[in-house]
Protein backbone atom coordinates (compact mmCIF):
# COMPACT_ATOMS: atom_id res chain seq x y z
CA UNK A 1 -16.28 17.56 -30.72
CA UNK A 2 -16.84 19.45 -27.48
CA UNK A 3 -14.25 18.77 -25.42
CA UNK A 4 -15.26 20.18 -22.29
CA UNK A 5 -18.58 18.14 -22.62
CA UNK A 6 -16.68 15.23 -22.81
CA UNK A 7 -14.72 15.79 -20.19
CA UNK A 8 -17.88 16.07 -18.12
CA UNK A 9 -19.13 12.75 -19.24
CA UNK A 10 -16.10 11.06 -18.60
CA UNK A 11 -16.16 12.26 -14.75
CA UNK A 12 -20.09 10.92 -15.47
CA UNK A 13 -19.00 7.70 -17.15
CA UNK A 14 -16.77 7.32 -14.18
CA UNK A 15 -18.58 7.23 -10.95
CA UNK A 16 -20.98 4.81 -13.24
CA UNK A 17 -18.16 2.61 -13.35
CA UNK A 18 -17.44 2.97 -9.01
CA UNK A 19 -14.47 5.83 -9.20
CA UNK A 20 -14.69 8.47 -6.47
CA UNK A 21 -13.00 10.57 -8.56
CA UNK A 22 -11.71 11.65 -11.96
CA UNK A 23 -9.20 13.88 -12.88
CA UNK A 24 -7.76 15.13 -16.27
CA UNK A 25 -3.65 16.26 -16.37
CA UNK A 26 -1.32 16.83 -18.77
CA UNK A 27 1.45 15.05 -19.10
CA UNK A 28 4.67 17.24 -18.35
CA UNK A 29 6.37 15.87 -14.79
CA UNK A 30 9.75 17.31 -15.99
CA UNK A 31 9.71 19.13 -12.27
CA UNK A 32 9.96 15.85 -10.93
CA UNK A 33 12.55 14.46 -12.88
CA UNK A 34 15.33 16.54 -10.75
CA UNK A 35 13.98 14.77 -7.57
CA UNK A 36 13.58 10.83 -8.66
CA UNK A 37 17.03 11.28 -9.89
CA UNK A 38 17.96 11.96 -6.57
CA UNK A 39 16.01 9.37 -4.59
CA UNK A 40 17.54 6.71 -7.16
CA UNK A 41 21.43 8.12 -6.41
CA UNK A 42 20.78 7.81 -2.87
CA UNK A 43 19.59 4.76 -3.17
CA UNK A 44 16.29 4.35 -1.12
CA UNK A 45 14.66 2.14 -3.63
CA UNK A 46 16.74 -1.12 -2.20
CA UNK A 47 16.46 -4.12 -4.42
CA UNK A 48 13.46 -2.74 -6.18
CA UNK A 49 16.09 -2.74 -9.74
CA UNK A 50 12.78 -2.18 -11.74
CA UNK A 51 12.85 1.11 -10.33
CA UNK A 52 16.15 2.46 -11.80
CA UNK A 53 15.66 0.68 -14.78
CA UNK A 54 13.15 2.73 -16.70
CA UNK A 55 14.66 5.88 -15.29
CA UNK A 56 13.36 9.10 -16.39
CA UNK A 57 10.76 7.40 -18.74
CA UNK A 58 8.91 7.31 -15.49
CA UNK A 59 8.12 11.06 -15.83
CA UNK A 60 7.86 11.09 -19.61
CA UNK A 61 4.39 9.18 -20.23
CA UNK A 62 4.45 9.94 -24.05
CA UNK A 63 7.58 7.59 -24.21
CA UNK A 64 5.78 5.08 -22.53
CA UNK A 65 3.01 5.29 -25.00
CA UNK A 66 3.08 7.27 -28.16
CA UNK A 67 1.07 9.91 -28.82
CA UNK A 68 -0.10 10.29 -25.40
CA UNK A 69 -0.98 14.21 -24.29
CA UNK A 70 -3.43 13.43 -21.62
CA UNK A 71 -3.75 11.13 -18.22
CA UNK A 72 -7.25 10.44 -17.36
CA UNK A 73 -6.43 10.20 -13.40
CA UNK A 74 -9.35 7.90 -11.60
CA UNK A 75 -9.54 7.14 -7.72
CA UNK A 76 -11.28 4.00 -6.23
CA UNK A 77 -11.61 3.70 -2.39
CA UNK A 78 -10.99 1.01 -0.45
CA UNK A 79 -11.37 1.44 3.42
CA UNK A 80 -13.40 -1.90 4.36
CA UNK A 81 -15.51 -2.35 7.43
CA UNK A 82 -14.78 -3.84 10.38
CA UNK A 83 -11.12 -3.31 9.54
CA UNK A 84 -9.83 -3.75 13.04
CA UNK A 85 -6.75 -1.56 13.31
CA UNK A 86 -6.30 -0.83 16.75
CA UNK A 87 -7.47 -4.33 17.99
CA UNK A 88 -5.50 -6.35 15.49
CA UNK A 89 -1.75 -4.04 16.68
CA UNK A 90 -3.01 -4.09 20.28
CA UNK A 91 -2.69 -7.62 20.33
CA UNK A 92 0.85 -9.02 19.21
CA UNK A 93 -0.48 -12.42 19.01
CA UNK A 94 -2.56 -11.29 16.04
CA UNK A 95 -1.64 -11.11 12.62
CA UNK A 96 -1.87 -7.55 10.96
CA UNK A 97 -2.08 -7.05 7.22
CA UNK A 98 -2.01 -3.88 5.83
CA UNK A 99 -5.76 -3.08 4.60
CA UNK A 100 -5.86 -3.02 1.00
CA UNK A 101 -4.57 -6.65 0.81
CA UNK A 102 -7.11 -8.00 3.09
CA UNK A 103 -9.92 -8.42 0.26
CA UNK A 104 -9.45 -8.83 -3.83
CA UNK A 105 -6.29 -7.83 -5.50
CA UNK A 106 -7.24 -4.12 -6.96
CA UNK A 107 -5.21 -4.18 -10.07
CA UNK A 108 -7.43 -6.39 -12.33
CA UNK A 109 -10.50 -4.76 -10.81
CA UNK A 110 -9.51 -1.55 -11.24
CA UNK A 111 -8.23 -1.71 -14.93
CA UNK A 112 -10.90 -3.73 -16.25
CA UNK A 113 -12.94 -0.50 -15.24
CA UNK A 114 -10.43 1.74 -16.90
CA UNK A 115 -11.14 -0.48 -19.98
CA UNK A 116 -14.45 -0.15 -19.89
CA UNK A 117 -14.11 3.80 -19.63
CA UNK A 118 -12.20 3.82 -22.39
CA UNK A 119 -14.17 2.03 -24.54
CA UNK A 120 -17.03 4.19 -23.39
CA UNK A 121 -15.48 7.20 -24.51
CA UNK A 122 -14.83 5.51 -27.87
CA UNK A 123 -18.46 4.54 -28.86
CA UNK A 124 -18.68 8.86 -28.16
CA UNK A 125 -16.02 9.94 -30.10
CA UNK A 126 -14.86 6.97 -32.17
CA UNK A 127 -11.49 5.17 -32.71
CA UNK A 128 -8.60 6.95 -30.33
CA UNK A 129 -5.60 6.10 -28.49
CA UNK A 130 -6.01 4.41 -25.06
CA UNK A 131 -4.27 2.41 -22.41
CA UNK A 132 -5.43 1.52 -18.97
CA UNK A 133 -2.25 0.77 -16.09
CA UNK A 134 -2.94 0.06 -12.24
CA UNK A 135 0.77 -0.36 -11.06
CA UNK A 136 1.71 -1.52 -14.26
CA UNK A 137 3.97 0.74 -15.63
CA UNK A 138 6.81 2.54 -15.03
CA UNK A 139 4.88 6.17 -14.55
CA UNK A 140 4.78 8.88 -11.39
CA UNK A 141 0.86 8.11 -11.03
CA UNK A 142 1.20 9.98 -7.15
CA UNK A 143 1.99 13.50 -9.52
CA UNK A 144 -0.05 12.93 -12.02
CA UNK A 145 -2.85 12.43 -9.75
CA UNK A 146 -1.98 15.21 -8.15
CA UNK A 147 -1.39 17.12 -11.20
CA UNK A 148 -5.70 16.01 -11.87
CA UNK A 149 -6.96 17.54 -9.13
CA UNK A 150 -7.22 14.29 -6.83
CA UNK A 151 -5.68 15.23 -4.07
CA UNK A 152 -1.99 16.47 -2.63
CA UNK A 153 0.90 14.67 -1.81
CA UNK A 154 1.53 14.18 2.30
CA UNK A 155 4.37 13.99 3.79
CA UNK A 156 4.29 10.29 4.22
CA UNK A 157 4.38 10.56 -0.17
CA UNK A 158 1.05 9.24 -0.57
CA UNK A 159 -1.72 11.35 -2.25
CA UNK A 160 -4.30 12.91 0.40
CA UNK A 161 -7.67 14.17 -0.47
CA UNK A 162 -9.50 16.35 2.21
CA UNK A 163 -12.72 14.04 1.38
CA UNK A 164 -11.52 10.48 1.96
CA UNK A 165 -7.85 10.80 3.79
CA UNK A 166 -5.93 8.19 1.67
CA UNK A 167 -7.42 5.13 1.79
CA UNK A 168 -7.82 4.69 -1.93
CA UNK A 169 -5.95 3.18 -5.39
CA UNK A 170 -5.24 5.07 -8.43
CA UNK A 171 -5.52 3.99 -12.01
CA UNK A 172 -4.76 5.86 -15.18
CA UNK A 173 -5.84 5.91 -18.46
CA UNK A 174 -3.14 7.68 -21.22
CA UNK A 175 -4.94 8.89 -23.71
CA UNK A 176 -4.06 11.15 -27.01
CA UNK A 177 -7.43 13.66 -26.43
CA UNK A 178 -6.23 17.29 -25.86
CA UNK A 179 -8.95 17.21 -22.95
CA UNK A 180 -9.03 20.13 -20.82
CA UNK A 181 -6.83 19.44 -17.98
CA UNK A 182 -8.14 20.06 -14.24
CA UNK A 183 -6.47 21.95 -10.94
CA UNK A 184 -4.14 21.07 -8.65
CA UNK A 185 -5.22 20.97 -5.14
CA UNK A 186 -3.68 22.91 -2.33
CA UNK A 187 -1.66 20.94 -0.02
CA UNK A 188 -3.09 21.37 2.83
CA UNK A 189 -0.81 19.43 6.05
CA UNK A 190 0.45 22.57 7.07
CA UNK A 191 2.77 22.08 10.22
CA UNK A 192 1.08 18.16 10.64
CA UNK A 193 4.42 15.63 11.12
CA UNK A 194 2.27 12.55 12.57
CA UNK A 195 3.27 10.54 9.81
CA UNK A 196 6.43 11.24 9.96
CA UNK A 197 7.15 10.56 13.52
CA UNK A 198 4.95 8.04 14.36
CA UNK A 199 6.85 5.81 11.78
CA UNK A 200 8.16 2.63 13.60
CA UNK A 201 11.17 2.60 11.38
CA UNK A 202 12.11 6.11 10.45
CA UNK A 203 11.42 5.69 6.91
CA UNK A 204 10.25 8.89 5.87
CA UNK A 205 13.68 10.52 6.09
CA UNK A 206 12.34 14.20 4.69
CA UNK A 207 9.10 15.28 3.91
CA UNK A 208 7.45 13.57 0.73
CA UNK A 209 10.54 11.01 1.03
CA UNK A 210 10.78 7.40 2.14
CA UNK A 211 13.74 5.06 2.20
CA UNK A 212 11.89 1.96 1.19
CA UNK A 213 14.85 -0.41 2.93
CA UNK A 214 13.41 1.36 6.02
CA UNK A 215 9.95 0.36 5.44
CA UNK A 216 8.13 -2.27 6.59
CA UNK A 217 5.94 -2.10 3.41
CA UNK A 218 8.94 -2.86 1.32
CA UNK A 219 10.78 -5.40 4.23
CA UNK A 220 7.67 -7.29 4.33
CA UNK A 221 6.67 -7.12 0.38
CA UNK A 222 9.15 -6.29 -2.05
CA UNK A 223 12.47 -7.46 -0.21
CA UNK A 224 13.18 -11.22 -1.41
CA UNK A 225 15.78 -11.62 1.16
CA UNK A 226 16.66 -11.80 4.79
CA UNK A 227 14.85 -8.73 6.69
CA UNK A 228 17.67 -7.14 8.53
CA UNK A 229 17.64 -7.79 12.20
CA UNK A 230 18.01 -3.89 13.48
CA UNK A 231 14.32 -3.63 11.73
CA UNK A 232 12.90 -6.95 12.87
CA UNK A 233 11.23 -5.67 16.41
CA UNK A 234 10.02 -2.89 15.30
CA UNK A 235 7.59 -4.44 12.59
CA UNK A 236 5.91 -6.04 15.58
CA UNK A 237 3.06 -8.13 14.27
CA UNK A 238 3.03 -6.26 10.79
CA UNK A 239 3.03 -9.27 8.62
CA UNK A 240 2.71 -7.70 4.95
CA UNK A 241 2.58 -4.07 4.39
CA UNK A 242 2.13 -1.19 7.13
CA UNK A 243 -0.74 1.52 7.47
CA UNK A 244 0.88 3.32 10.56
CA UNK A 245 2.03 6.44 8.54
CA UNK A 246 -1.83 6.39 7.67
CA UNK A 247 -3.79 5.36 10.67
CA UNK A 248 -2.40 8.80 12.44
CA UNK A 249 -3.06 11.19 9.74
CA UNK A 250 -6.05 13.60 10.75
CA UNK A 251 -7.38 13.45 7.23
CA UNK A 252 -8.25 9.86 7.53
CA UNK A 253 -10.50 10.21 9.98
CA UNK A 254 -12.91 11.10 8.01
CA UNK A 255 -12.51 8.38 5.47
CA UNK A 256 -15.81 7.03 3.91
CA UNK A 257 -16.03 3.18 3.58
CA UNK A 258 -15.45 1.40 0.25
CA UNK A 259 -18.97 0.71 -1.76
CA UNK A 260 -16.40 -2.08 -3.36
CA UNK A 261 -17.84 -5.35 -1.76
CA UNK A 262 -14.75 -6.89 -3.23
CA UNK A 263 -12.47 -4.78 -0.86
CA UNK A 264 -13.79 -6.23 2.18
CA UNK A 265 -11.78 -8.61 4.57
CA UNK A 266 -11.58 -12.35 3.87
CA UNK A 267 -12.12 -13.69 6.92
CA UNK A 268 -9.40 -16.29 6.77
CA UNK A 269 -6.98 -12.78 6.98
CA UNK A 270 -8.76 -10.80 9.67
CA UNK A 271 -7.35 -10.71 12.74
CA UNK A 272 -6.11 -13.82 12.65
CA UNK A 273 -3.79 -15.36 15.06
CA UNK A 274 -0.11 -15.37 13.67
CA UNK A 275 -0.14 -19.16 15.25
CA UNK A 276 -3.06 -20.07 12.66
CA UNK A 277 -1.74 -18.09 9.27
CA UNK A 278 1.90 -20.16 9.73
CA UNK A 279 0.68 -23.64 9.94
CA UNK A 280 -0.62 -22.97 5.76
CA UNK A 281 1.28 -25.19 4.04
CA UNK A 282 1.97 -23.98 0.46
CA UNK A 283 -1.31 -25.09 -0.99
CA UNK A 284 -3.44 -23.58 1.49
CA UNK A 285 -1.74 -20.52 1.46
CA UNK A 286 -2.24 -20.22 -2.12
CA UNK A 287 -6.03 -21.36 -1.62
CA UNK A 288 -6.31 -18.73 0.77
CA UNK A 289 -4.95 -16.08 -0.82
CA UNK A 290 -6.17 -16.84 -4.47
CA UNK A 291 -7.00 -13.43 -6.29
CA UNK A 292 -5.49 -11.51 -3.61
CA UNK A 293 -2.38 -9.24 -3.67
CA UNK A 294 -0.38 -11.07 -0.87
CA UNK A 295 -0.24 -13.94 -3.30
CA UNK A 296 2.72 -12.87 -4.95
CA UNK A 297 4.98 -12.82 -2.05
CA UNK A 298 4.98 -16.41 -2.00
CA UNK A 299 4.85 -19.24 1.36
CA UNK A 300 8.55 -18.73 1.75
CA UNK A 301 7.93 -14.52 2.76
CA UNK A 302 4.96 -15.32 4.04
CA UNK A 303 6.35 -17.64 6.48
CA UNK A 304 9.53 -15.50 7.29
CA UNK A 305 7.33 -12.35 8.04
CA UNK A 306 5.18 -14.61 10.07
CA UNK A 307 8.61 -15.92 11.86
CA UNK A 308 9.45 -12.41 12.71
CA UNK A 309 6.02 -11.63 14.04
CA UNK A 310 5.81 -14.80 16.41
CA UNK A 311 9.17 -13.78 17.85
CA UNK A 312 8.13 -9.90 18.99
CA UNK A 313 4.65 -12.28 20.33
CA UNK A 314 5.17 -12.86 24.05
CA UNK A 315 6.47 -15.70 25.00
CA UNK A 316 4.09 -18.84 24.30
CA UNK A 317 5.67 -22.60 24.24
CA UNK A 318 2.92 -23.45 20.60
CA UNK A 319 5.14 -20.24 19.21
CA UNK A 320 8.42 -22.34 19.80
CA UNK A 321 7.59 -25.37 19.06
CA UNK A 322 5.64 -24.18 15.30
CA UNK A 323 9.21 -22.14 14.92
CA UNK A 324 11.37 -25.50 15.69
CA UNK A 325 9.54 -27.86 13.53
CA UNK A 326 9.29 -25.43 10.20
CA UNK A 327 13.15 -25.19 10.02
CA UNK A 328 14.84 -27.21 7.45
CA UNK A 329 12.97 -25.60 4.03
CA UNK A 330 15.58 -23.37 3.15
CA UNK A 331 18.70 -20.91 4.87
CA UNK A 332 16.98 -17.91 4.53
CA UNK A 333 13.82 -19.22 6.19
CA UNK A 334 16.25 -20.47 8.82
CA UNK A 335 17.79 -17.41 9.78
CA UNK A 336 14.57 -16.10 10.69
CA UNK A 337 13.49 -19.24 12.33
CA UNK A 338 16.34 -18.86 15.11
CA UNK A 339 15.99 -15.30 15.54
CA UNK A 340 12.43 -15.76 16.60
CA UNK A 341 13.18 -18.74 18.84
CA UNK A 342 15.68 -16.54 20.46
CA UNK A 343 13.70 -13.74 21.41
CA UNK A 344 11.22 -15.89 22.13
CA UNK A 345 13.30 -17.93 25.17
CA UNK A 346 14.58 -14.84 26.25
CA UNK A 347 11.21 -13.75 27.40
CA UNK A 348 10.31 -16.72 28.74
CA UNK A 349 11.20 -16.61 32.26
CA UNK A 350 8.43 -13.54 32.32
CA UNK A 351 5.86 -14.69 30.15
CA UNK A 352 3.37 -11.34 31.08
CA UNK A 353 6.09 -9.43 29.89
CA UNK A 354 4.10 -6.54 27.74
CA UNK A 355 6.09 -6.90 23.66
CA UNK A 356 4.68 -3.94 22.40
CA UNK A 357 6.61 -1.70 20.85
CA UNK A 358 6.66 1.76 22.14
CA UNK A 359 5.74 3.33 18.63
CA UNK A 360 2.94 0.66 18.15
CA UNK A 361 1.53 1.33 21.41
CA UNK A 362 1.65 5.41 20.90
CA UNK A 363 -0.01 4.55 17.33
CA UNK A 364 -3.02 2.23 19.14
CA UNK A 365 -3.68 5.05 21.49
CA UNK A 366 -3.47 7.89 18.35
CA UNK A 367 -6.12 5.21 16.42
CA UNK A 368 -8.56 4.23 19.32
CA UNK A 369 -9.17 8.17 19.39
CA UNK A 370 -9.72 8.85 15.98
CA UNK A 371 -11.03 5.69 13.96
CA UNK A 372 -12.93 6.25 11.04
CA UNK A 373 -16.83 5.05 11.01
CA UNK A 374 -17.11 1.06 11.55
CA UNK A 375 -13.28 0.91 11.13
């Protein structure tokens, strides 16, 4: 078997199957076993248990699965069109939804692919180990990645590639071929700190670090709980997830568009008005979001992010009233209910009164300069 021949196809095999990008790595992360140790003491993965739970296994991929010695690293982007970023956080009365929820939910999409590599590589060289994840399983896929050659990790922790910014998913493939293994990329931010500061919660306490109970990402996804109240005006109309940490970085300006007509914006998502998104009752919110990633936060998040996003709205008597007649499903709900209401009648005696977050309004100047093509 030549091995570097086969490595070639599978890059080959790859963009066939709609990757940007493939990568080979090894699998030995024991450098970043020191720091995930750390970030778990210091607790900045909140209520996300599953997190601590596999501990260290996360940077040991052979005891994940056995007899692995490789990571087939593959990137898929996802930047849609007509995205709308600096319209949709210009205007608090709109809903925004961070953009790789707004089309179909990448992890079946992706791994199906991965699948389909592997079993390509298997009519070449026979029966071998293989197993696809996408985000489903407890393995550093940011250093492997970067381990593969796709890209270096920012400051904001995600993976940037000089080509395409980092507007894309990952997948891996753990295989047990002693491939040859490809080059890490330079990082190449240099003295950048745009993510950093133009974070509307301080999340990103050091460089490469992130307090997830600081970020909206995690307050408006993973947290099953009340959202605490010294975070609520500051997610503005961020309804699930947050791009800001991405919208500013210089790399992404130069972000191609997804090929993936699957990534695109539903329409019933796109900037729509926060007013229109809470009136879903359960069944049309699971209509509406059917084969899309938001679906797993369920209509009782859904409807307390959208709570917290009418009350930073200016003041509008519909907002109130919507707010009023939803309480009653449950305490937590509740709690969110009457904090909107709140801020809502204490703006009303100025209704012109400009809600914008100075971050958010810093961020929509930053984007408005610098979008990338039909974003």
């Amino acid at each position: 078997m030549n091995l570097n021949q086969l490595a070639e196809n599978i890059r080959l095999w790859g963009r066939e199957l709609g990757f940007q990008h493939i990568g080979i790595a090894d699998i030995d992360l024991r450098q970043h076993e020191a720091q995930l140790q750390r970030w778990l003491d210091a607790g900045y993965h909140g209520d996300m248990d599953w997190m601590a739970r596999h501990g260290m296994m996360r940077a040991r991929p052979q005891e994940l699965v056995e007899g692995t010695i490789r990571v087939i690293s593959a990137r898929m982007d996802y930047l849609p069109p007509n995205a709308g970023f600096a319209k949709t956080l210009d205007d608090p009365t709109l809903a925004y939804i961070s953009r790789y929820a707004l089309g179909r939910d990448y992890h079946k999409l992706i791994r199906n692919r991965l699948k389909k590599l592997g079993e390509r590589i298997e009519q070449e060289v026979g029966q071998f180990g293989y197993r696809p994840f996408v985000d489903s399983a407890p393995v550093l896929e940011r250093p492997l990645a970067e381990k593969a050659g796709l890209g270096w990790t920012g400051k904001h922790s995600l993976l940037l590639n000089e080509g395409t910014g980092s507007w894309f998913f990952l997948g891996e493939l753990l295989i047990d071929l002693p491939l040859p293994i490809d080059e890490a990329k330079e990082n190449q931010c240099g003295k950048c700190v745009a993510c950093m500061t133009s974070c509307p919660t301080d999340a990103i306490v050091e460089e490469g670090v992130i307090d997830a109970r600081r970020c909206i990402s995690y307050l408006t996804i993973e947290l099953d709980g009340a959202i605490p109240v010294a975070f609520r005006q500051a997610i503005g109309n961020r309804i699930y997830g947050c791009d800001d940490c991405q919208l500013v970085c210089p790399y992404n300006r130069e972000a191609e568009l997804t090929h993936e007509s699957d990534f695109h914006g539903r329409a019933s998502l796109v900037q729509q008005p926060l007013t229109t998104l809470f009136t879903w009752d359960e069944k049309t919110f699971l209509k509406e979001t059917e084969g899309s990633a938001i679906r797993r936060i369920g209509h009782e998040k859904w409807r307390r992010n959208l709570s917290v996003a009418m009350g930073n709205a200016p003041y509008n008597e519909e907002i109130v009233d919507l707010l009023q007649a939803a309480k009653g499903s449950s305490a937590m709900l509740d709690e969110h209910l009457d904090w909107a209401i709140e801020q809502q009648l204490s703006r009303r005696q100025d209704a012109s009164i400009d809600v914008l977050p100075a971050s958010t309004k810093r961020l929509v100047r930053i984007v408005q300069k610098g979008l990338p093509r039909d974003a």
